[in-house]
Protein backbone atom coordinates (compact mmCIF):
# COMPACT_ATOMS: atom_id res chain seq x y z
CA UNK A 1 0.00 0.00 0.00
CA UNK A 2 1.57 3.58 -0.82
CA UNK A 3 0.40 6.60 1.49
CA UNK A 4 -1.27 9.41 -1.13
CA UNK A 5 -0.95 12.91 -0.78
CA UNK A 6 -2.58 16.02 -1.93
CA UNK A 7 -1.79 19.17 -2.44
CA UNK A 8 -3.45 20.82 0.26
CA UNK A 9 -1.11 18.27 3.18
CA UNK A 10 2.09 19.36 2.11
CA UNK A 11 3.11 21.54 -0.95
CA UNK A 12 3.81 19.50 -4.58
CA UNK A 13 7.59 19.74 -5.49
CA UNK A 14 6.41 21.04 -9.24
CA UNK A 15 10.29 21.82 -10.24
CA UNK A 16 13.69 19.48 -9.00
CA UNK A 17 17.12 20.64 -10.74
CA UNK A 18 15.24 22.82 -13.65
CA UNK A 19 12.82 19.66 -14.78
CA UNK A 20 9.22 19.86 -14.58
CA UNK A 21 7.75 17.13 -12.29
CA UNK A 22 4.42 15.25 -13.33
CA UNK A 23 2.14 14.71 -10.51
CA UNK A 24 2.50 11.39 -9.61
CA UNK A 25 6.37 12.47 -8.51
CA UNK A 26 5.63 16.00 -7.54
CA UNK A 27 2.83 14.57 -5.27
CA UNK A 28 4.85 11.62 -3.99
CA UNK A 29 5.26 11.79 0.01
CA UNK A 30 8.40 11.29 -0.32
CA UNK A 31 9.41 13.64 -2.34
CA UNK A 32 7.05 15.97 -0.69
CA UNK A 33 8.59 15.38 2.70
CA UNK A 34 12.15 15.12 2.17
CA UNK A 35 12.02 18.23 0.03
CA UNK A 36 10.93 19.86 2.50
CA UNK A 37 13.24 18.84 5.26
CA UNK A 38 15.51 22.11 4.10
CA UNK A 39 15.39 22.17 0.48
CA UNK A 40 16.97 19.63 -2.12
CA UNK A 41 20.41 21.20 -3.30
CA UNK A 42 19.66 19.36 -6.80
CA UNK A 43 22.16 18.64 -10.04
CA UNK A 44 19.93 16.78 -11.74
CA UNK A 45 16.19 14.93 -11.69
CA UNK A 46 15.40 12.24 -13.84
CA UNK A 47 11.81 10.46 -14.23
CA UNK A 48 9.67 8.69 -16.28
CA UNK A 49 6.17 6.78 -15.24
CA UNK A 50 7.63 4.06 -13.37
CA UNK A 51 10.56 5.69 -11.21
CA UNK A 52 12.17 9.70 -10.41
CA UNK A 53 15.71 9.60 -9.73
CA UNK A 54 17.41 12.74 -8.10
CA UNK A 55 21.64 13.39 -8.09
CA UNK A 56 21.99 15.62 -4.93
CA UNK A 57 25.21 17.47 -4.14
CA UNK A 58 27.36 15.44 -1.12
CA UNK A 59 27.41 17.71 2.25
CA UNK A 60 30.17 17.31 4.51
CA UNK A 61 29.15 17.79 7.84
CA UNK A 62 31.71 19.83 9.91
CA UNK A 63 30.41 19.77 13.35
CA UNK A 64 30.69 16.59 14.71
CA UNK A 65 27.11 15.35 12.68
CA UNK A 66 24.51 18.23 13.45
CA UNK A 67 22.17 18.92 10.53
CA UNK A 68 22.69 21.81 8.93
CA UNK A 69 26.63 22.62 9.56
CA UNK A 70 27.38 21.49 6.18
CA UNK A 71 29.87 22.73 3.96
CA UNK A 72 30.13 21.30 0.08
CA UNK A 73 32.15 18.14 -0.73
CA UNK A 74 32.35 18.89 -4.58
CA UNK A 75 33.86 14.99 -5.00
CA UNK A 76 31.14 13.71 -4.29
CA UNK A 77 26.88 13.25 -4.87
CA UNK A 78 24.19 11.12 -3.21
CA UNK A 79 21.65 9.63 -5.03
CA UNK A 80 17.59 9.27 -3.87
CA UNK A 81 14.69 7.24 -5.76
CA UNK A 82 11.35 6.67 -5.38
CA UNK A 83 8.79 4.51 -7.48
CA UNK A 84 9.85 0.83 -9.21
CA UNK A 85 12.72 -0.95 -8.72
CA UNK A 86 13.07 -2.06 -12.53
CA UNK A 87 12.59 1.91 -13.46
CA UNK A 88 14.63 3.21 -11.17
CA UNK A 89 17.49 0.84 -12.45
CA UNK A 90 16.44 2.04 -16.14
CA UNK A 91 17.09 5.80 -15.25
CA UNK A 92 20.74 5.14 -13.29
CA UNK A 93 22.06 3.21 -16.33
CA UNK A 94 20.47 6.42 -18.32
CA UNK A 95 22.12 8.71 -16.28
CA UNK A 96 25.77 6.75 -16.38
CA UNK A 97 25.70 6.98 -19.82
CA UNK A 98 24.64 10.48 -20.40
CA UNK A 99 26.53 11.93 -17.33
CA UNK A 100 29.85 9.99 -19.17
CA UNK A 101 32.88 10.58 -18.50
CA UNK A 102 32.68 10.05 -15.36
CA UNK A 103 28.94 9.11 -15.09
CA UNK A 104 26.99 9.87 -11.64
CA UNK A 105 29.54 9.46 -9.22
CA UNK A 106 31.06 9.43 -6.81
CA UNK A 107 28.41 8.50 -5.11
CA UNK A 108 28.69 8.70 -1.06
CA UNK A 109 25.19 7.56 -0.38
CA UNK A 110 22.12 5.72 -2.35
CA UNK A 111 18.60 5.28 -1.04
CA UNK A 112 16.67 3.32 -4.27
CA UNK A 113 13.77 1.24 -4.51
CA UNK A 114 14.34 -2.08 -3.11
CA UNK A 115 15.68 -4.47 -5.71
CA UNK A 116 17.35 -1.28 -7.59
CA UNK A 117 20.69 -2.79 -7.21
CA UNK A 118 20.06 -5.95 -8.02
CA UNK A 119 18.59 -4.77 -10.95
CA UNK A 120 21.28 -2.78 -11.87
CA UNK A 121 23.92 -4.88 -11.77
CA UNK A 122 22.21 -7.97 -13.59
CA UNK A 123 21.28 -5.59 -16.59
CA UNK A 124 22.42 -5.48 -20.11
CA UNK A 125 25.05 -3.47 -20.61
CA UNK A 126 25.91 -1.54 -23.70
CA UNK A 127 29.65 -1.61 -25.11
CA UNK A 128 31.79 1.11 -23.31
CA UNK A 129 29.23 1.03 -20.02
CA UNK A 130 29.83 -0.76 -16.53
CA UNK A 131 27.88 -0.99 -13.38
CA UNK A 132 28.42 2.34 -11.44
CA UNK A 133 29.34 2.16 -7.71
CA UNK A 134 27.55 1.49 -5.50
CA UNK A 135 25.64 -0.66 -7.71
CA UNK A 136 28.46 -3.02 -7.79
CA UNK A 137 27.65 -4.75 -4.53
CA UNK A 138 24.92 -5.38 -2.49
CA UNK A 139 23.47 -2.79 -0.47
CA UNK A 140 24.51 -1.59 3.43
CA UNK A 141 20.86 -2.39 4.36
CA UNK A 142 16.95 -2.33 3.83
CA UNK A 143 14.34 0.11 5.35
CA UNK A 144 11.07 1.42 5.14
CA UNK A 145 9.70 4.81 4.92
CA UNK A 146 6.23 5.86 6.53
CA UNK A 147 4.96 8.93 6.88
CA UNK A 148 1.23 9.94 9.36
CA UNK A 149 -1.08 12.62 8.39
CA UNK A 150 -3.72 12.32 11.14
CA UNK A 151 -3.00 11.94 15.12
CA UNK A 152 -3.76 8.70 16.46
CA UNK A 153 -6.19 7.89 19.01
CA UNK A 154 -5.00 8.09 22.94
CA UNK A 155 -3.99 5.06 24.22
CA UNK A 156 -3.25 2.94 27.22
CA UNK A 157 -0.31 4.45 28.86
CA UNK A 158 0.19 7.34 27.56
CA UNK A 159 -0.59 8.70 31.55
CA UNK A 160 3.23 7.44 32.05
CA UNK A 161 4.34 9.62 28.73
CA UNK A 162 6.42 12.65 29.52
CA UNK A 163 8.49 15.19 27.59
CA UNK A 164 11.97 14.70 28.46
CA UNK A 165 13.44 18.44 28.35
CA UNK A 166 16.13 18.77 30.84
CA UNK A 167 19.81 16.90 31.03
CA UNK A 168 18.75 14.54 33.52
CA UNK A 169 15.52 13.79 31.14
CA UNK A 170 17.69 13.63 28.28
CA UNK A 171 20.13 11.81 30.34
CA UNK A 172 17.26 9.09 31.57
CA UNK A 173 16.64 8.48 27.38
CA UNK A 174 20.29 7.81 26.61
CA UNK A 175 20.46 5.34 29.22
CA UNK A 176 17.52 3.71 28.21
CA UNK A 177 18.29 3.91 24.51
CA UNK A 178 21.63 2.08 25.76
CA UNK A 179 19.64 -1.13 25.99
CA UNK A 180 16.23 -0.31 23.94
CA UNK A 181 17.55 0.90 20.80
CA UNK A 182 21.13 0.83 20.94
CA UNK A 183 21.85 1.66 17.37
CA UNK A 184 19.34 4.63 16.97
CA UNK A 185 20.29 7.16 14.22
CA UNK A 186 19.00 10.01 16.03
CA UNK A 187 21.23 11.14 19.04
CA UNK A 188 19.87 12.47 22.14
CA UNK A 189 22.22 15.15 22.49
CA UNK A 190 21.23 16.17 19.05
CA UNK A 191 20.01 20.08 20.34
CA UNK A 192 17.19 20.42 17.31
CA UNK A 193 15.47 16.93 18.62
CA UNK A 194 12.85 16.41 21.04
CA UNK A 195 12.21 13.76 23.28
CA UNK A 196 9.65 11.84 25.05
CA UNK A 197 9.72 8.66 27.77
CA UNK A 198 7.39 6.36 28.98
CA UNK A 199 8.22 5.99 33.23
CA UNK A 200 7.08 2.93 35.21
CA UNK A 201 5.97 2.83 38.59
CA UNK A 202 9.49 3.89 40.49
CA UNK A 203 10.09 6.38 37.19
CA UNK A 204 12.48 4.76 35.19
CA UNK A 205 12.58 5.52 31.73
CA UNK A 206 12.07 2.26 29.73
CA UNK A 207 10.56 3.46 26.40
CA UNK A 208 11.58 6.54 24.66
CA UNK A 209 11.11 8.13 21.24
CA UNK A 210 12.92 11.17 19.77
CA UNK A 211 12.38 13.32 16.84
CA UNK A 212 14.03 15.47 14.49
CA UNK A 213 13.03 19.04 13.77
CA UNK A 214 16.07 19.81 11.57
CA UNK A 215 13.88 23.00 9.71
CA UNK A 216 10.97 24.86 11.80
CA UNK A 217 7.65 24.00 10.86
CA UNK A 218 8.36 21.23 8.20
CA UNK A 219 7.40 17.37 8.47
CA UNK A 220 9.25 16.19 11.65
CA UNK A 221 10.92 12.42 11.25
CA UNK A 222 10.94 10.25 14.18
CA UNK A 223 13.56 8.26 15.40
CA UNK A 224 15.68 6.50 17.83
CA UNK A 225 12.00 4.66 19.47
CA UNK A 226 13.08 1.42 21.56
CA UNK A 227 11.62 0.03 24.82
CA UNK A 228 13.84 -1.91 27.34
CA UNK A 229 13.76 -5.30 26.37
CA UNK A 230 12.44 -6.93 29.67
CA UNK A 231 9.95 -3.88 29.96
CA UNK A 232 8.33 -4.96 26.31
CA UNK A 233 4.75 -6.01 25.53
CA UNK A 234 3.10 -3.43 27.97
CA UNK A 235 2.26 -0.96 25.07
CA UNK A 236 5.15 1.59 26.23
CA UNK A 237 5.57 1.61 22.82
CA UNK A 238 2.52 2.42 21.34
CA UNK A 239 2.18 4.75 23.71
CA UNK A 240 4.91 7.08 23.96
CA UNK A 241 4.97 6.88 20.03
CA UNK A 242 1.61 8.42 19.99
CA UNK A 243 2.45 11.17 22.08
CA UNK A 244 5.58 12.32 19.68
CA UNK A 245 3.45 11.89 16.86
CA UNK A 246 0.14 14.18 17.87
CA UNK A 247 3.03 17.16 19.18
CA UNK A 248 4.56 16.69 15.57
CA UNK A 249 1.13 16.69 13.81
CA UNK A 250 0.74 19.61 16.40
CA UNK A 251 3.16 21.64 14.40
CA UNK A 252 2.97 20.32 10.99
CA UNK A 253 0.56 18.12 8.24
CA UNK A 254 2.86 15.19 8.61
CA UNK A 255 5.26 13.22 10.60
CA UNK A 256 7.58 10.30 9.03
CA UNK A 257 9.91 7.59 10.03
CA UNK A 258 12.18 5.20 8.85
CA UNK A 259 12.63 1.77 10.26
CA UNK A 260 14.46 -1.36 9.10
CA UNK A 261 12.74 -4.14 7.19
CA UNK A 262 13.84 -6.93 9.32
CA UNK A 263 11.71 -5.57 12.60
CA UNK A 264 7.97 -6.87 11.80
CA UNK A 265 7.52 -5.49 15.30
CA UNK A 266 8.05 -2.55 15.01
CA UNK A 267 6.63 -1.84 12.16
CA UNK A 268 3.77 -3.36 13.41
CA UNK A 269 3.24 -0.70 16.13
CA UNK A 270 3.58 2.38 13.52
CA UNK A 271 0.70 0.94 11.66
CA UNK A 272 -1.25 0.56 14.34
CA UNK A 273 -0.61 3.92 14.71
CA UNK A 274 -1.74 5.10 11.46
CA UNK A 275 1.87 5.45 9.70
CA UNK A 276 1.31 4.10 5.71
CA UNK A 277 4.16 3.08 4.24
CA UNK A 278 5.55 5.57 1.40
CA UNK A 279 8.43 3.52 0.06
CA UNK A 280 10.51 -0.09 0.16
CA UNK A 281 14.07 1.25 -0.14
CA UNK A 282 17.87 -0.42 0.30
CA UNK A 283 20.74 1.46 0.61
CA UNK A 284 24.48 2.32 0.72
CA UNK A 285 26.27 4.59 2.93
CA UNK A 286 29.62 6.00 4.84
């Protein structure tokens, strides 16, 4: 199932890199949403019905990770696609061979539709043309991208849901995270995130969810959600989810999230929740 947008949720992106979008990509969520996450700093767009593929210009980041301290890295691009795997694969090859000499790359990151690469690198090859990295191996990993429109019902628990704002709240998350969500993208000293934690009976911290507000009133993304491991199946989960989703919502027409294919649990909980999934991608990265 793909989540559909109109117009009056979030603004169509009518125009990437000087092209024209149609409307199924200019109305695409996730276009829509990561556009508007700061702006697309755009070389060049490429679409047809069954796949858009954008080239972005590589940002360095220069202050330890923070969005937004960025300076240019003129070696290098990241790629993003949305729609089919098989078109997306048609459009890279396309874009090798007309970006040639030296075709798309280098490429520093690559978020396609899932089964892109494989695509890609089992494809028919005209004379003088080879798979471009990263397309030449497998990819670093699989995720899913959802994306909410409307606040959830309240459920059970969210009475032990609390906004974590101070160090010692922020503190109480980390510690948590430590054993909840240990690999969470989204870092709690990040200072443009918010957090919130679900508190049993003694006030421990043993769900949390954070999310990223990296440009004022634009979609906010959730991440870093995990509940302690021996403190799961008690809907802390659910819960404290639906309290970071209804203050993004609170602020603007859509909140999204990314989580990994492998965890059926998870994304179990985010539908529940009312999340639709937007996109199947795979990807390479630093």
């Amino acid at each position: 199932m793909t989540l559909a947008l109109d117009g009056h949720v979030l603004a169509p992106v009518t125009e990437v890199a000087g092209a024209r979008l149609p409307a199924r990509w200019a109305h695409h969520p996730v276009v829509v949403a990561e556009t508007a996450h700061g702006g697309w700093d755009a070389s060049h767009a490429w679409h047809d019905d069954d796949a858009f593929v954008v080239r972005l210009r590589w940002r360095e980041r220069i202050d330890g990770g923070r969005p937004l301290a960025v300076d240019h890295d003129a070696a290098g691009v990241s790629l993003l696609g949305v729609g089919s795997a098989a078109g997306a694969a048609r459009l890279l090859l396309a874009a090798e061979a007309e970006l040639s000499p030296g075709g798309m790359g280098p490429v520093v990151r690559a978020s396609m539709p899932r089964g892109t690469y494989a695509a890609v690198s089992g494809a028919d090859l005209p004379d003088g043309l080879v798979v471009p990295a990263p397309f030449d191996h497998a990819p670093f990993d699989a995720w899913d991208w959802y994306a909410a429109t409307a606040p959830p019902a309240v459920r059970a628990g969210e009475e032990r849901v609390e906004e974590l704002h101070d160090d010692a709240g922020r503190a109480a998350a980390a510690a948590c995270l430590a054993v909840a969500n240990p690999e969470g993208e989204l870092p709690v000293d990040e200072p443009r995130s918010r957090w919130w934690g679900w508190r049993d009976d003694d006030g421990v911290v043993r769900a949390v969810a954070g999310a990223s507000r990296r440009v004022p009133g634009r979609p906010w993304s959730l991440g870093s959600i995990g509940t302690d491991p021996a403190w799961r199946g008690r809907g802390a989960a659910v819960a404290v989810t639906a309290v970071a989703m209804r203050a993004g919502l609170a602020e603007a027409p859509m909140v999204t999230l990314g989580v990994y294919a492998h965890n059926v649990a998870a994304r179990r909980v985010y539908r529940k929740l009312g999340f639709v999934l937007g996109q199947e991608f795979e990807s390479s990265r630093p």
